[in-house]
N, C-alpha and C. Protein backbone atom coordinates (compact mmCIF):
# COMPACT_ATOMS: atom_id res chain seq x y z
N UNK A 1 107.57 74.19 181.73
CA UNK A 1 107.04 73.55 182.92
C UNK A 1 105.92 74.37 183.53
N UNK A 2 105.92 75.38 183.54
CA UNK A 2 105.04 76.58 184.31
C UNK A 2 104.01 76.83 183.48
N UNK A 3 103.98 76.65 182.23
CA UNK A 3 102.88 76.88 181.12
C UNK A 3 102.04 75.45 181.78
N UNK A 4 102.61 74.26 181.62
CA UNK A 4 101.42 72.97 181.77
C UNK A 4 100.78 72.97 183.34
N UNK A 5 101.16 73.96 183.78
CA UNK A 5 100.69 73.89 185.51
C UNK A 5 99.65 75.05 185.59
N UNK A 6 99.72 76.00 184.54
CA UNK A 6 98.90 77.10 184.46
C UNK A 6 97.24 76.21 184.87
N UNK A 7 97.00 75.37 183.94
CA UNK A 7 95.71 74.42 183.80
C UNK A 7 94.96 74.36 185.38
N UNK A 8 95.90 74.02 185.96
CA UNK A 8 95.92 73.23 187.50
C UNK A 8 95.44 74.35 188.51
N UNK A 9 96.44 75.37 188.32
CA UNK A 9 96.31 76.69 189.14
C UNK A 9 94.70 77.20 188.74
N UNK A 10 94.45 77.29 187.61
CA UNK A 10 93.05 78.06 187.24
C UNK A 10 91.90 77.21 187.45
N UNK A 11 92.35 75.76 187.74
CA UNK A 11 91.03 74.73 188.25
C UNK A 11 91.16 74.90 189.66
N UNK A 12 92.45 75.31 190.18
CA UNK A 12 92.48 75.32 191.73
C UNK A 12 91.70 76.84 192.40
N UNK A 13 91.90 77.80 191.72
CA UNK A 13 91.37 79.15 191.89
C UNK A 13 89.56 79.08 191.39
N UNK A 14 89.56 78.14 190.20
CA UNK A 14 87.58 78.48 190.10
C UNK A 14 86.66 77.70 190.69
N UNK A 15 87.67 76.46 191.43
CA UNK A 15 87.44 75.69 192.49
C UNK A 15 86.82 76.64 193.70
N UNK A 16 87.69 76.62 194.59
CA UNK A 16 88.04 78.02 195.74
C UNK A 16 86.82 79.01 195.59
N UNK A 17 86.76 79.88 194.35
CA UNK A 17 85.40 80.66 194.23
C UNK A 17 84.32 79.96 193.97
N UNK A 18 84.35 79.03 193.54
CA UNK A 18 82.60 78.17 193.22
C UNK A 18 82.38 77.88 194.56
N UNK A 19 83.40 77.47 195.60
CA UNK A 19 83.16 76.99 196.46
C UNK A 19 82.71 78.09 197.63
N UNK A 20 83.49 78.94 197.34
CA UNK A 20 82.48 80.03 198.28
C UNK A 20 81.21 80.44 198.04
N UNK A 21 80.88 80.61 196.99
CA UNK A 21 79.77 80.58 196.27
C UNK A 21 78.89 79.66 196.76
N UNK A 22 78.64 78.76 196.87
CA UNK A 22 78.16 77.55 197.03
C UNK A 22 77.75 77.23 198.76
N UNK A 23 79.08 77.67 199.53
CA UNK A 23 78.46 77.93 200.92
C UNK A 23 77.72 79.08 200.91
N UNK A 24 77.73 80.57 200.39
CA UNK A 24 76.78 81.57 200.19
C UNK A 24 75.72 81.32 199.95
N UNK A 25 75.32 80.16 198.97
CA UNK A 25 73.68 79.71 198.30
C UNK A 25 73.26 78.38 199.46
N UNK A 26 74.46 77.95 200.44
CA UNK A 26 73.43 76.53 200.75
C UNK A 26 73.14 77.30 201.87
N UNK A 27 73.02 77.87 202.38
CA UNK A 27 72.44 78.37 203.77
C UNK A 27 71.25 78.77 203.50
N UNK A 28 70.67 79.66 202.57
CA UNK A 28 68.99 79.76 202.40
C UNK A 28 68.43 78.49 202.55
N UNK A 29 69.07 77.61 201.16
CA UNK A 29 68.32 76.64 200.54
C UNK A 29 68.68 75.75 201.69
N UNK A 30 69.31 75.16 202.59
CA UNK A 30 69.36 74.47 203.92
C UNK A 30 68.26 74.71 204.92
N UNK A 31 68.27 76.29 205.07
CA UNK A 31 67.19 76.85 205.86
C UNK A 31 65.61 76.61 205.00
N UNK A 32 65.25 76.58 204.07
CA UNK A 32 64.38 76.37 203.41
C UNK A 32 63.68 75.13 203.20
N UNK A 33 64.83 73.97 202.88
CA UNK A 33 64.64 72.79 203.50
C UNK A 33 64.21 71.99 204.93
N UNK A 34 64.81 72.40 205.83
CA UNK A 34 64.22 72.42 207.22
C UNK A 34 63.26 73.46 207.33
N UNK A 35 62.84 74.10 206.64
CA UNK A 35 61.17 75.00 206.74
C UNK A 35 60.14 73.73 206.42
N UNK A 36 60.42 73.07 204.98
CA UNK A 36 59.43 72.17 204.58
C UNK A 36 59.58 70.93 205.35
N UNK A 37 60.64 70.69 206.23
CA UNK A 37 60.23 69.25 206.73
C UNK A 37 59.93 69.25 208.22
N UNK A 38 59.57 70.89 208.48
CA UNK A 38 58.74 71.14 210.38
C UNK A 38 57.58 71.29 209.70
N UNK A 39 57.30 72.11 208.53
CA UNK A 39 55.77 72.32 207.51
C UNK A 39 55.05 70.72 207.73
N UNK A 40 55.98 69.88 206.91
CA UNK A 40 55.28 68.67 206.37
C UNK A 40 55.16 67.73 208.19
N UNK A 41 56.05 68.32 208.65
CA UNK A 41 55.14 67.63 210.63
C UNK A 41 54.51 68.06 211.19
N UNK A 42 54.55 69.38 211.06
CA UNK A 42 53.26 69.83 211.25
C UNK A 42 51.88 69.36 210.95
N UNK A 43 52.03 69.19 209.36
CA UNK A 43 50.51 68.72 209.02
C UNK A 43 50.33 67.45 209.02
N UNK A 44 51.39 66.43 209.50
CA UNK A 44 51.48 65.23 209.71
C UNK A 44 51.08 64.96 210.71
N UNK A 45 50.93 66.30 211.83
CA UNK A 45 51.07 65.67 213.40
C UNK A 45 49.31 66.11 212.98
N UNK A 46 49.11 66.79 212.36
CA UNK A 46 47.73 67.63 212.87
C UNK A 46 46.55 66.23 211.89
N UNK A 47 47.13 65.79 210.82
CA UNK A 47 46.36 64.79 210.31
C UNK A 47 46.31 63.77 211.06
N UNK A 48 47.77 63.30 212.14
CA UNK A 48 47.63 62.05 212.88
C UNK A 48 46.58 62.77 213.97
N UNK A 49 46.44 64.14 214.47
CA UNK A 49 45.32 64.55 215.66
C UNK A 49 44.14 64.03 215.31
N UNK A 50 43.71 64.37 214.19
CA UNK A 50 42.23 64.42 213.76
C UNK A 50 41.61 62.90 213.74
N UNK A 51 43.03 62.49 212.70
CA UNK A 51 42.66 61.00 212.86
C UNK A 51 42.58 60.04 213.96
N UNK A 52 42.85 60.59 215.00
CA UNK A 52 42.55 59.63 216.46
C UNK A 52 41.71 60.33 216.93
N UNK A 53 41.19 61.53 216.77
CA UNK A 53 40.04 62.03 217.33
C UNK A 53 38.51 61.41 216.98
N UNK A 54 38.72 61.23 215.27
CA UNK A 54 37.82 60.56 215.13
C UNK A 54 37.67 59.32 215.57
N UNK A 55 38.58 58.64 215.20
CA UNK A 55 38.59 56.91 215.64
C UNK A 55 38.16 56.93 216.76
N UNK A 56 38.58 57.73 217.88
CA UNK A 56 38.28 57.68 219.32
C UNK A 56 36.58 57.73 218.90
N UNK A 57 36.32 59.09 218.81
CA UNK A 57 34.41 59.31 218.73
C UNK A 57 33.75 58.04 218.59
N UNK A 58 34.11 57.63 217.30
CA UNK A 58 33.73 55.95 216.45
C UNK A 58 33.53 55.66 217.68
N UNK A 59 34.79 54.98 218.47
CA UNK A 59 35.09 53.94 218.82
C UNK A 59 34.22 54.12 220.31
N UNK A 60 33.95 55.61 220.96
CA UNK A 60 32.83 55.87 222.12
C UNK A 60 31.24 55.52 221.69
N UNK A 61 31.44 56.07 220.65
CA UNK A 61 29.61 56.19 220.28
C UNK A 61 29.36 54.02 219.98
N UNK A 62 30.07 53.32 219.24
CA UNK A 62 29.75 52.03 218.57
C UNK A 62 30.18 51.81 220.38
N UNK A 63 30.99 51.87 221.28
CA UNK A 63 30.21 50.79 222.65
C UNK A 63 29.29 51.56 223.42
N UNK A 64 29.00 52.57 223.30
CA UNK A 64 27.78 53.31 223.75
C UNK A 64 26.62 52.64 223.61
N UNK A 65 26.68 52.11 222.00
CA UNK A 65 25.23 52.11 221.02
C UNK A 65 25.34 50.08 221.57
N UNK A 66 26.80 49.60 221.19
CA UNK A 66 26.82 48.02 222.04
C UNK A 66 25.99 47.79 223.48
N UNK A 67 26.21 48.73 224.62
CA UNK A 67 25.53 48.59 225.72
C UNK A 67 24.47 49.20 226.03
N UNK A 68 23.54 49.75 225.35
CA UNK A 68 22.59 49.99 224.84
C UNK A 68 21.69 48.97 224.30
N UNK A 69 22.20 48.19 223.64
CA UNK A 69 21.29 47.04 222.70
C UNK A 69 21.75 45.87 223.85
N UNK A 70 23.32 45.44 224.63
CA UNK A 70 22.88 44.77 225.54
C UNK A 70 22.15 44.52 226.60
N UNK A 71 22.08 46.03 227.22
CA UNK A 71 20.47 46.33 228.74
C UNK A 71 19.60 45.92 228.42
């Protein structure tokens, strides 16, 4: 009886250590992950800046140049 349970015990024990293991490695790679997705808003926020900066300019200078040709 104790021989066919041996199996069980040694999946239950390399269980247990993989698993510590495993919380040891996800904490970088967690932290590393939330590095790249403040990175990738970052340059998301700074591409959405630029891009309304320009549109804005456009969008001053073309009714500038409109009331101009209407006077």
């Amino acid at each position: 009886m104790m021989k066919s349970l041996a199996p069980i015990a040694l999946t239950g024990v390399a269980a247990a250590i993989l698993w510590n293991i495993l919380q040891i490695l996800m904490a970088p790679v967690i932290a590393w992950i939330i590095g790249m997705l403040a990175l990738g808003l970052k340059i998301g926020l700074a591409v959405l800046t630029i891009g309304v900066a320009v549109y804005g300019a456009r969008w001053v200078m073309r009714n500038r140049a409109k009331s101009e040709v209407d006077a």
